[in-house]
Protein backbone atom coordinates (compact mmCIF):
# COMPACT_ATOMS: atom_id res chain seq x y z
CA UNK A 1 110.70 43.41 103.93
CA UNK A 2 114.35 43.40 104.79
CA UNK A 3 113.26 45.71 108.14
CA UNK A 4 110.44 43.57 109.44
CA UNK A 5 113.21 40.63 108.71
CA UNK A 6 115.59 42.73 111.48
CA UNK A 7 114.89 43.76 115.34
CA UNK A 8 117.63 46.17 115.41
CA UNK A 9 116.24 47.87 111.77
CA UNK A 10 112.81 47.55 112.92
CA UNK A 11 113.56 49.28 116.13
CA UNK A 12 115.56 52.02 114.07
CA UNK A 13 112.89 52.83 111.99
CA UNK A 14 110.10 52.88 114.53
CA UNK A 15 112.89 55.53 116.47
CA UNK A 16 112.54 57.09 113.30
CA UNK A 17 108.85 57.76 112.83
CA UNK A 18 108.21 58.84 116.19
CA UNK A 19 110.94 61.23 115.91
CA UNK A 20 109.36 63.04 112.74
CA UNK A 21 106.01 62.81 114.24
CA UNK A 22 107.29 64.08 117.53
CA UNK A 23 109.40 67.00 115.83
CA UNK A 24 106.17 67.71 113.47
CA UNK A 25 104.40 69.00 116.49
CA UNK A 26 107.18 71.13 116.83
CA UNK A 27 107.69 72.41 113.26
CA UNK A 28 104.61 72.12 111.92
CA UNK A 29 102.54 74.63 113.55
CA UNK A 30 105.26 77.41 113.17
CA UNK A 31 103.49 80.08 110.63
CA UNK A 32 100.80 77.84 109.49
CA UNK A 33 96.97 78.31 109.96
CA UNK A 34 94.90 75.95 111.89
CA UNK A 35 93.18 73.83 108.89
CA UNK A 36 97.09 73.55 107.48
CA UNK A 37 98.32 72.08 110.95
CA UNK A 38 95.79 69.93 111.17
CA UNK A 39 96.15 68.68 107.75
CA UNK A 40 99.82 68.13 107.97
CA UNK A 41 100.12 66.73 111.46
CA UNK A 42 97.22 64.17 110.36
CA UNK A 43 99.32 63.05 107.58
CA UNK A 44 102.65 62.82 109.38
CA UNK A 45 100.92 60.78 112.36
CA UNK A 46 99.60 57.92 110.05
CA UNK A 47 102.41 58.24 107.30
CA UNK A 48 105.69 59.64 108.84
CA UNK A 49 108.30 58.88 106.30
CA UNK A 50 106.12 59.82 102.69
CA UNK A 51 104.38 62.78 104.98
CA UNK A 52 107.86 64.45 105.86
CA UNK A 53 108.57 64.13 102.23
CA UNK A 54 105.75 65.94 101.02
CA UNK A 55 105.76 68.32 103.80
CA UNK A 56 109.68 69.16 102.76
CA UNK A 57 108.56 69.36 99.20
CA UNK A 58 105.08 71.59 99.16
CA UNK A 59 105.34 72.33 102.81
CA UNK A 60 105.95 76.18 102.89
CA UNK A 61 103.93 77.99 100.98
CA UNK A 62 106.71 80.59 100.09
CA UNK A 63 108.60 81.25 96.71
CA UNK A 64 111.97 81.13 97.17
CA UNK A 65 114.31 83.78 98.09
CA UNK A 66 115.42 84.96 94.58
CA UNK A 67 111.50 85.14 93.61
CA UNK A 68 111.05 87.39 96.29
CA UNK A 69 113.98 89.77 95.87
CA UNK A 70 112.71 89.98 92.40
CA UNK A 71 109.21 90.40 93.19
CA UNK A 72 110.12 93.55 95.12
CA UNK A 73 111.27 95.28 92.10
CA UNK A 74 107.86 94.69 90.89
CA UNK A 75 106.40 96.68 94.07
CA UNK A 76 108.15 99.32 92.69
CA UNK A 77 107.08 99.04 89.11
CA UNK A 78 103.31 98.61 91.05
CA UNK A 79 103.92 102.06 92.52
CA UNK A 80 104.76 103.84 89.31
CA UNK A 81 101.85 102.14 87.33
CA UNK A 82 99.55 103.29 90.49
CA UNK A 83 100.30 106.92 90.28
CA UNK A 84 99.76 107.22 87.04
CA UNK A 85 96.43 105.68 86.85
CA UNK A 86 95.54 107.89 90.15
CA UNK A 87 96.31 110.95 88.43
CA UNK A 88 94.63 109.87 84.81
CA UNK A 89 91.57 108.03 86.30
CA UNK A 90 90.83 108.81 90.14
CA UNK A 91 87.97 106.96 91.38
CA UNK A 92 85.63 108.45 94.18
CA UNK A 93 87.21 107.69 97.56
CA UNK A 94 86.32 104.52 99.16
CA UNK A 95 87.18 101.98 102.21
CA UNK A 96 87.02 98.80 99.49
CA UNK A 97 88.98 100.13 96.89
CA UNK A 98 91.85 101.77 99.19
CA UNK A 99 91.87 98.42 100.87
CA UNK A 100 92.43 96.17 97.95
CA UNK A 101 95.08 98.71 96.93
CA UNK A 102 96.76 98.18 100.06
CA UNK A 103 96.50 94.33 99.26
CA UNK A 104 97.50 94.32 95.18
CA UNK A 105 98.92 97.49 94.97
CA UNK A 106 96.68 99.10 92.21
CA UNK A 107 94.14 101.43 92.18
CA UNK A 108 90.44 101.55 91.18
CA UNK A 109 89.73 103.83 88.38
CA UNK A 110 87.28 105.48 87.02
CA UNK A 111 85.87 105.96 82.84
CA UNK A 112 85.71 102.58 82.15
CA UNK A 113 83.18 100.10 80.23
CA UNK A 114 82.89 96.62 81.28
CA UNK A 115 81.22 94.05 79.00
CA UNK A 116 80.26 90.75 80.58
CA UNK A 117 80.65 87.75 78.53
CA UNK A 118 78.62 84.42 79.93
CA UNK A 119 79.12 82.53 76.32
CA UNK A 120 82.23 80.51 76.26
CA UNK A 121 82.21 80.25 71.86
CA UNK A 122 81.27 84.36 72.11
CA UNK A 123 84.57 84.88 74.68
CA UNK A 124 86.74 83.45 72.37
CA UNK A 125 85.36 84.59 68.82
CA UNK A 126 85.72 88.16 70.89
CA UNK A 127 89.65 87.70 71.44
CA UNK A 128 89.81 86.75 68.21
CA UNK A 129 88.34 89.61 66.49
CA UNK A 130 90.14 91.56 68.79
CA UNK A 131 93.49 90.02 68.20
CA UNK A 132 92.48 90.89 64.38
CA UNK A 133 92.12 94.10 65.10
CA UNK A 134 95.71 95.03 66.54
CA UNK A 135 98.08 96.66 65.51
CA UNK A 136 100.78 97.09 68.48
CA UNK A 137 100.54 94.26 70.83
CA UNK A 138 99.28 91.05 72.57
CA UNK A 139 99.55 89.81 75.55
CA UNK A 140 98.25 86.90 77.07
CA UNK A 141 98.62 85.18 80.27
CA UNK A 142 96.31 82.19 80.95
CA UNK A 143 96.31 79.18 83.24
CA UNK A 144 95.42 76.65 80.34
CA UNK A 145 96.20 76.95 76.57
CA UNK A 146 95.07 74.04 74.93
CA UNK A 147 96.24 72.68 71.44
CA UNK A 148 92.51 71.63 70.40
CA UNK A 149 89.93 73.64 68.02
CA UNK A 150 89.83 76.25 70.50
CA UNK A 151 93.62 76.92 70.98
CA UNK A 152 93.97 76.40 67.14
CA UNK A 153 91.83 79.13 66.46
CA UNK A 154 93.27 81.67 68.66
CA UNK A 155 97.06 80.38 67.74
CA UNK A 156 95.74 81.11 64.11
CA UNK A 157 94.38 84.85 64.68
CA UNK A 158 98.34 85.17 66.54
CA UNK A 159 99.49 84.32 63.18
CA UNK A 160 97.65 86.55 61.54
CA UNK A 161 98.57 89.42 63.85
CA UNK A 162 102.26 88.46 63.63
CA UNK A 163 101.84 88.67 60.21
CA UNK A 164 101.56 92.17 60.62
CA UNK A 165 104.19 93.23 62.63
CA UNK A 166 102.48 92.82 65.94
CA UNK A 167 104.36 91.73 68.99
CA UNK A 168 102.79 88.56 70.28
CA UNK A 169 103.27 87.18 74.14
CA UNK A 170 101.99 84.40 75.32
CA UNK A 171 102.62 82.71 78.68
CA UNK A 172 101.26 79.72 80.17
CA UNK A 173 100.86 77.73 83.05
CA UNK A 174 102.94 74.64 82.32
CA UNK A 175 101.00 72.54 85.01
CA UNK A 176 97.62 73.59 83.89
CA UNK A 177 98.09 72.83 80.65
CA UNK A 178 100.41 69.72 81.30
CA UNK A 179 98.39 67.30 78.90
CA UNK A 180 99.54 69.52 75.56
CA UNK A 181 101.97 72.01 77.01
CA UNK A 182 104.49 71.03 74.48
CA UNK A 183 102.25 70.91 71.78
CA UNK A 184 100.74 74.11 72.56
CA UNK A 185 104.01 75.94 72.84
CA UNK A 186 105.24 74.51 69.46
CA UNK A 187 101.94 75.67 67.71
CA UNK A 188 102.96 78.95 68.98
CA UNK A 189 106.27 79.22 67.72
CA UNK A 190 105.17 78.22 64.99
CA UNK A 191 103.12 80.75 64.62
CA UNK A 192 105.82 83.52 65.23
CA UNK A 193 104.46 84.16 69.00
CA UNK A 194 106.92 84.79 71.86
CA UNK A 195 106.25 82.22 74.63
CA UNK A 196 107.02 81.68 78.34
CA UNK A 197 106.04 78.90 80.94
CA UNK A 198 104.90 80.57 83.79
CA UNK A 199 105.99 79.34 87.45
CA UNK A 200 108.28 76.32 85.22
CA UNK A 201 108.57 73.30 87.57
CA UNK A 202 112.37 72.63 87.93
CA UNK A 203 112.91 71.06 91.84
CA UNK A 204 116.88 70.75 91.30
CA UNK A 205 117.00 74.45 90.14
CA UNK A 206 114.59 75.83 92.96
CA UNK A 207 112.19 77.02 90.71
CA UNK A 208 109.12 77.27 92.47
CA UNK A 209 106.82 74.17 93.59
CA UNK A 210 104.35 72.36 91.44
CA UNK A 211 101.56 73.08 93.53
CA UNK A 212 102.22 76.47 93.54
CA UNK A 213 100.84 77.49 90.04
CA UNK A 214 99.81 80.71 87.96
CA UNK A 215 96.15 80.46 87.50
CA UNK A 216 95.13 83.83 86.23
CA UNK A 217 93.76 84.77 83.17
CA UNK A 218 94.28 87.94 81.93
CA UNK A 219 94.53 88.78 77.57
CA UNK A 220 95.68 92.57 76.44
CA UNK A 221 95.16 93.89 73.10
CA UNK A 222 97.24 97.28 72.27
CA UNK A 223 97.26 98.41 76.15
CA UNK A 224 93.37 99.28 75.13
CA UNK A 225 91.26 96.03 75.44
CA UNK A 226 91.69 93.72 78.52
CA UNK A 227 89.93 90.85 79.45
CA UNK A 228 89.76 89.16 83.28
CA UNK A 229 87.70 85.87 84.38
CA UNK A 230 87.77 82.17 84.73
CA UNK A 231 87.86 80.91 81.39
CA UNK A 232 91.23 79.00 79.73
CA UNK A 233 91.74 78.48 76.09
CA UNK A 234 90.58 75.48 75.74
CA UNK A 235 87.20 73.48 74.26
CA UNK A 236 84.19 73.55 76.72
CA UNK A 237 83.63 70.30 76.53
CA UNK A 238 87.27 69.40 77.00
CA UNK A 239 86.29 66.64 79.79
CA UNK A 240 84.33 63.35 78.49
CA UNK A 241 80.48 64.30 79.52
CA UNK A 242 81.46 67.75 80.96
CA UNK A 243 80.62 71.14 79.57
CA UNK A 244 81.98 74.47 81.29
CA UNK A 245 80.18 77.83 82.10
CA UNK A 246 82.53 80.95 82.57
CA UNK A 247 82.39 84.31 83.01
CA UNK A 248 84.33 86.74 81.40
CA UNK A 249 84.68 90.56 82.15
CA UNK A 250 86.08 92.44 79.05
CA UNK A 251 87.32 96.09 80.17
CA UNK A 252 88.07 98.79 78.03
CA UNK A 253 89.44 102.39 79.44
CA UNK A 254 92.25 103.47 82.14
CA UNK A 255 91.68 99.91 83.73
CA UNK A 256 93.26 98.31 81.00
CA UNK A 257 96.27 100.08 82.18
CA UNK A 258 96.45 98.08 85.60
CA UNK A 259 96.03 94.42 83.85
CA UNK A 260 98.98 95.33 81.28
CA UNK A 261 100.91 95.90 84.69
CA UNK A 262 99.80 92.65 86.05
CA UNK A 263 100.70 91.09 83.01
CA UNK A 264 104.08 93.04 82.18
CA UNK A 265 105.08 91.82 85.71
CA UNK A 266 104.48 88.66 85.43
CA UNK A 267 106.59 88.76 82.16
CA UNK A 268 109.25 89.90 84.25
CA UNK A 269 109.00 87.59 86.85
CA UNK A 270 110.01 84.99 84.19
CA UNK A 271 112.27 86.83 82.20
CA UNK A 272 113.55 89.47 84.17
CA UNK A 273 112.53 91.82 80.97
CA UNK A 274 109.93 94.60 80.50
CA UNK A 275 108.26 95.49 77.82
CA UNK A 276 109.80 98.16 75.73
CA UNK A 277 107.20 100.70 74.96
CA UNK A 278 106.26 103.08 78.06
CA UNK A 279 102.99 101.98 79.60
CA UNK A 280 99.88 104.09 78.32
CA UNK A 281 96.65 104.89 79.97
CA UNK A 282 93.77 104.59 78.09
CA UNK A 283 91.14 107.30 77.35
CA UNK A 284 87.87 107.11 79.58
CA UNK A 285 85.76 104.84 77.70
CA UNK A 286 82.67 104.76 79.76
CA UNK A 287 81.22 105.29 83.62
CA UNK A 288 82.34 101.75 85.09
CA UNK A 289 84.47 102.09 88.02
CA UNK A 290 86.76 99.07 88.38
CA UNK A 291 90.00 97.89 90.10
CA UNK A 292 92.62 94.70 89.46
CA UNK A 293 93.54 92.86 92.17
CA UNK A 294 96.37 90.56 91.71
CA UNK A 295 96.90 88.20 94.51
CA UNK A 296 99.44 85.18 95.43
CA UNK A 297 102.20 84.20 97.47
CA UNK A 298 104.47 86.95 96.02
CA UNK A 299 101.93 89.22 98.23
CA UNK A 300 102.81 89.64 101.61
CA UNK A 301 98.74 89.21 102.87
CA UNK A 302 96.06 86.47 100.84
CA UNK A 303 94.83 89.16 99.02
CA UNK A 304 91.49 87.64 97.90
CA UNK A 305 90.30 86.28 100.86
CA UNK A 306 91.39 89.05 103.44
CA UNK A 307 89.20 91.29 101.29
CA UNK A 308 86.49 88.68 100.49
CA UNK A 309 86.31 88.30 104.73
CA UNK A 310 86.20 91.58 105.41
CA UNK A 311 83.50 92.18 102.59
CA UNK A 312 81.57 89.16 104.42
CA UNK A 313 81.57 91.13 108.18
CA UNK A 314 80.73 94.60 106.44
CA UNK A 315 77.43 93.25 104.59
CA UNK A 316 74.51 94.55 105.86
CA UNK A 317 71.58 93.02 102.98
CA UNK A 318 72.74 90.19 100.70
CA UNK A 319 75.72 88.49 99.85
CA UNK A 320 75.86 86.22 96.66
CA UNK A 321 79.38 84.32 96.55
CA UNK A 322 79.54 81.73 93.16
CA UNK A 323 82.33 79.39 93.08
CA UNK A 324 83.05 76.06 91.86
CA UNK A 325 85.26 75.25 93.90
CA UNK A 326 84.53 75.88 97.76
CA UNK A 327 87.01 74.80 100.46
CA UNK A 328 87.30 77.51 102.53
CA UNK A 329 88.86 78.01 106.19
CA UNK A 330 87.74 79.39 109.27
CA UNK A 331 88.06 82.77 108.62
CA UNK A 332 85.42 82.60 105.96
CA UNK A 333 83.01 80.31 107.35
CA UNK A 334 83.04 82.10 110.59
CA UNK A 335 82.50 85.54 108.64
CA UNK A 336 79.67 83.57 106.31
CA UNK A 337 78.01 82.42 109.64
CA UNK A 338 78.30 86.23 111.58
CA UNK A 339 76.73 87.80 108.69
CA UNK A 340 74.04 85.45 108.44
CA UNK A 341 73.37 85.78 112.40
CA UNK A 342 73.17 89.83 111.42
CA UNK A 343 70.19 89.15 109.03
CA UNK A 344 72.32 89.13 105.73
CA UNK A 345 71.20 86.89 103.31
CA UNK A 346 73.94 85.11 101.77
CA UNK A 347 73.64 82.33 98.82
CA UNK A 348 76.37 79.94 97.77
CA UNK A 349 76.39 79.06 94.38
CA UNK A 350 78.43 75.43 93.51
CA UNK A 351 78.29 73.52 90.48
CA UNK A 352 76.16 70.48 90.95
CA UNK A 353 78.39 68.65 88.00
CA UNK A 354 81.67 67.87 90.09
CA UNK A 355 85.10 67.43 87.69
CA UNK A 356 87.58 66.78 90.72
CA UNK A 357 85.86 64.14 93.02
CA UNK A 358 88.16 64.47 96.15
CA UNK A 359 87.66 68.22 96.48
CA UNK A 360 83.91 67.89 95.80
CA UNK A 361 83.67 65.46 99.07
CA UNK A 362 85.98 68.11 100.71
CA UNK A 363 83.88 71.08 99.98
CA UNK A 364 80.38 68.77 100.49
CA UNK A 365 81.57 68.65 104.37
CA UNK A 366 80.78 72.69 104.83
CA UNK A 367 77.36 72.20 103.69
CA UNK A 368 75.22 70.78 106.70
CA UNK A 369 76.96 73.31 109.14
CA UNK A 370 76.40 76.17 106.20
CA UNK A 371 73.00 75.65 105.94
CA UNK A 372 72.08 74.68 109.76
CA UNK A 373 73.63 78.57 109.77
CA UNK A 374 70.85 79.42 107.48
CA UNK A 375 73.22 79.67 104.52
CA UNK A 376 71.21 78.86 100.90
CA UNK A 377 73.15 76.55 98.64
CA UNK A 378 72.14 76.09 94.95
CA UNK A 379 73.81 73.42 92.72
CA UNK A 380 73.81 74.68 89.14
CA UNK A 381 72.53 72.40 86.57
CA UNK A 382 73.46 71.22 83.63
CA UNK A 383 76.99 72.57 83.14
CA UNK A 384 79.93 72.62 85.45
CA UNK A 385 79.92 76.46 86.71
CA UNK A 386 83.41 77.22 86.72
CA UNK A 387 82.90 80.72 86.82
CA UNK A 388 84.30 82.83 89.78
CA UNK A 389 82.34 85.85 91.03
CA UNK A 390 80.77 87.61 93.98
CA UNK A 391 78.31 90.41 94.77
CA UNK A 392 77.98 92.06 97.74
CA UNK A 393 75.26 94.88 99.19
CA UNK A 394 74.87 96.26 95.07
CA UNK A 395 78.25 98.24 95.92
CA UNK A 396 80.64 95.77 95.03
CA UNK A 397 81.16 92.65 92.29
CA UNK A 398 84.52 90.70 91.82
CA UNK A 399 84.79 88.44 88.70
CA UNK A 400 87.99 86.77 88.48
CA UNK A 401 90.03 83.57 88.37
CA UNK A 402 89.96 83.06 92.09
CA UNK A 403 87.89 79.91 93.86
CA UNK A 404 86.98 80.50 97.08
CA UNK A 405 89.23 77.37 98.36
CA UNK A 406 92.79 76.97 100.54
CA UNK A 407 94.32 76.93 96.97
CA UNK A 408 93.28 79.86 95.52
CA UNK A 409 94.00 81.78 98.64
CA UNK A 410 97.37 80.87 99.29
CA UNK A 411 98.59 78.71 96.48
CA UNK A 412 97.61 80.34 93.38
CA UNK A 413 98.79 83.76 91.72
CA UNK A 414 95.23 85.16 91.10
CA UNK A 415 93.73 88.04 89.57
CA UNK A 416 90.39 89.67 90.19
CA UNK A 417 88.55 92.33 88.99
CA UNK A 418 86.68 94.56 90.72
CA UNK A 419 83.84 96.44 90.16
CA UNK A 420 82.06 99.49 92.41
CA UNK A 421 79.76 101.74 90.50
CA UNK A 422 75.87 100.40 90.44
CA UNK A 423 75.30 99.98 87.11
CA UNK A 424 78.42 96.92 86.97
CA UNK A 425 77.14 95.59 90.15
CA UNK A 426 73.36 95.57 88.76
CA UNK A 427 74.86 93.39 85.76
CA UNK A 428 76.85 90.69 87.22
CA UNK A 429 73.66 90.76 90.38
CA UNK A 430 71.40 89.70 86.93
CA UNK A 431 74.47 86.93 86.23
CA UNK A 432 73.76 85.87 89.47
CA UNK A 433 69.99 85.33 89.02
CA UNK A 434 70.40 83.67 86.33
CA UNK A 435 72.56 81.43 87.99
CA UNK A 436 70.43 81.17 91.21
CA UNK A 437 67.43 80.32 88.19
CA UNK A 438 69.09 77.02 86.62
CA UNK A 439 70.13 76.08 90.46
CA UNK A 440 68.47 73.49 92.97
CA UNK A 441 67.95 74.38 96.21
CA UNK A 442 69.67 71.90 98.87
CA UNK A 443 67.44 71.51 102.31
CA UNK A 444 69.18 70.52 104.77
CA UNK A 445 66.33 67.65 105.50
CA UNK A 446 67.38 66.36 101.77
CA UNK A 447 71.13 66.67 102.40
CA UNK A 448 71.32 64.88 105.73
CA UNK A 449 69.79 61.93 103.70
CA UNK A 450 72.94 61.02 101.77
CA UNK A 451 74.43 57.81 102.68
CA UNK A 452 76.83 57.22 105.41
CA UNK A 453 79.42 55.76 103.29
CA UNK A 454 79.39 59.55 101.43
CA UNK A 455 79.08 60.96 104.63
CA UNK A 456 82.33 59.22 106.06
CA UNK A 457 84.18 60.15 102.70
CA UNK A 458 83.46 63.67 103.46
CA UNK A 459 84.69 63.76 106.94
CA UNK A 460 87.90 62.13 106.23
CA UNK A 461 88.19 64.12 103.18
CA UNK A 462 87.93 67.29 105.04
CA UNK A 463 90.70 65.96 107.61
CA UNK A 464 93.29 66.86 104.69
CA UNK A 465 91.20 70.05 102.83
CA UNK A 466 94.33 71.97 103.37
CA UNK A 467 96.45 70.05 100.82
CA UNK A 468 93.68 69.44 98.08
């Protein structure tokens, strides 16, 4: 008021604007991909002041410098883990695994068993019987711990354990579960468990960005049982009306040995403390033939989606990627649309029950150049299909934590798991059908039939996919 009231503020402020949005074309496009500059400069041109704000404040996605010196101790610890698995467990050489080693740092490795868990009640009563069961340790790092039945019931088998002498960790991302965070990290205490926030939000301090976030979800039991996938503790049904579907790898044999690095690590990360007892490698506990890769901006490459694009221009048959979540950048689309061109057959899987509206128009903007590509898409019915997993040629399946979205690929610590030898990849492949058999088939006659109003939603949404 008081500068529309003023020439001389008015013209100061105007000087202003154009000077951010003039030095945002300078700035801006400095070590940024395309769909981030576009995002940003979009932003800055209509909103100057507020956009420079935000841009200072979740601009770079970078940790800051102490993360990183510390973080390169953990390279080291990596290293260590890695031989030791190598020389326990080798796997049969391949150009996938010694890739995603190259991008997480760990190896695949052979002699394991891999159960996959679609029931969300069956997940949990699992880790809970398996948490009954210990008798050295638990560790568990997960992107939402709720305070609800579910939470209560796995707080109350921590107890239990506790009881007996066993060392209980539990860290948690403070963002993801910002509803009951408190709550949840009293019941906890309570309890007797040791608890850490993962990536805590404190500006003033520089610790880390709130956008930035931990999202993995990875539980240990006694170095021997591990279990990777999308699913939180939490209800199912914790959203009015909504009901999730997960998918849940659990892993028993040397592989274990990887995710109780992951996890020790990111222990440390927090703490600056490892765990006491030495790290031990399982005995072979099956055929499976499985790697962890741990990705985030800690990693100098996006782990995930470098190997999920390079994955996507080696396919030669079919290529089935299930996300609910998809928001992807060029690099993927183009690699979706080349192997398409090739003759693979590639199906997207999304959730046809949407729980975050603005990245549902976002990711609803790919779909009429995806499927003019000749790209199937199947919305899932029924429940919202929050489970994260791909299969690719039968030779390789990843189930994991990470969405195939700008966030997951450069925001979000991840961790996936993946798997090489054919029975594994025949499993989650039957996941898949399954998944593909409660799905409806968009056309793209049907799709361009939407309304403009959701059509002009989409398109603006998709101006600013890059900070969704």
């Amino acid at each position: 008021m008081v500068i529309t009231q003023s020439p001389a503020l008015g013209a100061a402020y105007n000087f202003v604007e154009w000077a951010i949005r003039i030095g945002a074309l300078i700035v801006v496009p400095w070590r940024r991909t395309p769909d981030a500059t576009r995002s940003w400069l979009l932003l800055i041109f209509f909103l100057p002041v507020p956009g420079l704000l935000l841009l200072l404040a979740i601009g770079r996605p970078r940790f800051p410098a102490w993360r990183e010196a510390r973080f390169q101790k953990m390279v080291h610890y990596f290293g260590e883990a890695a031989g030791r698995l190598e020389a326990a467990a080798p796997a049969p050489p391949g150009d996938a695994a010694e890739f995603a080693r190259r991008l997480g740092y760990l190896p695949a490795t052979a002699g394991n068993s891999v159960e996959l868990i679609e029931d969300y009640d069956a997940t949990i009563d699992r880790l809970c019987a398996d948490i009954d069961a210990a008798r050295l340790h638990v560790r568990l790092l997960v992107y939402i711990f709720a305070s609800d039945a579910t939470g209560r019931k796995v707080a109350a088998a921590l107890k239990r354990a506790v009881a007996r002498g066993v060392a209980c960790q539990v860290m948690i991302d403070p963002v993801g579960s910002h509803k009951g965070f408190k709550r949840t990290m009293r019941l906890l205490a309570d309890a007797g468990v040791e608890t850490r926030a993962a990536l805590p939000f404190r500006l003033l301090r520089q610790r880390t960005r709130r956008d930035m976030r931990n999202h993995r979800k990875l539980f240990v039991i006694d170095g021997a049982i591990g279990y990777a996938g999308s699913q939180n503790i939490i209800d199912k049904d914790f959203r009015p009306g909504v009901v999730n579907r997960e998918l849940v790898a659990r892993v028993t044999g040397p592989a274990v040995a990887a995710m109780e690095t992951a996890v020790r690590a990111d222990w440390y990360m927090e703490t600056e403390r490892l765990a006491g007892e030495p790290l031990t490698i399982p005995a072979p506990a099956g055929a499976a033939v499985t790697q962890l890769l741990p990705s985030g901006p800690d990693y100098p490459l996006e782990g995930f989606e470098t190997l999920l694009v390079w994955q996507l221009h080696q396919a030669r048959d079919r290529v089935t990627i299930v996300t609910p979540y998809f928001v992807p950048d060029e690099d993927v689309l183009g690699a979706m649309r080349s192997a398409v061109a090739r003759g693979v057959a590639i199906d997207l899987v999304v959730s046809a029950v949407a729980d975050q509206p603005l990245v549902n128009l976002a990711q609803s903007s790919y779909y009429d150049d995806l499927l003019t590509a000749g790209v199937g898409i199947h919305q899932f019915r029924d429940f919202l299909l929050h489970a994260k997993t791909i299969s690719i040629d039968g030779t390789l399946a990843i189930v994991g934590s990470s969405n195939v979205d700008l966030r997951s690929f450069q925001l979000n610590e991840e961790a996936s798991l993946l798997l090489y030898d054919a029975p594994s990849v025949a499993a989650v492949e039957r996941v898949h059908d399954g998944y593909l058999a409660g799905s409806d088939r968009l056309t793209r006659d049907d799709w361009r039939r939407r309304s403009p109003l959701r059509k002009l939603l989409e398109n603006i949404t998709r101006l600013f996919s890059a900070l969704l």
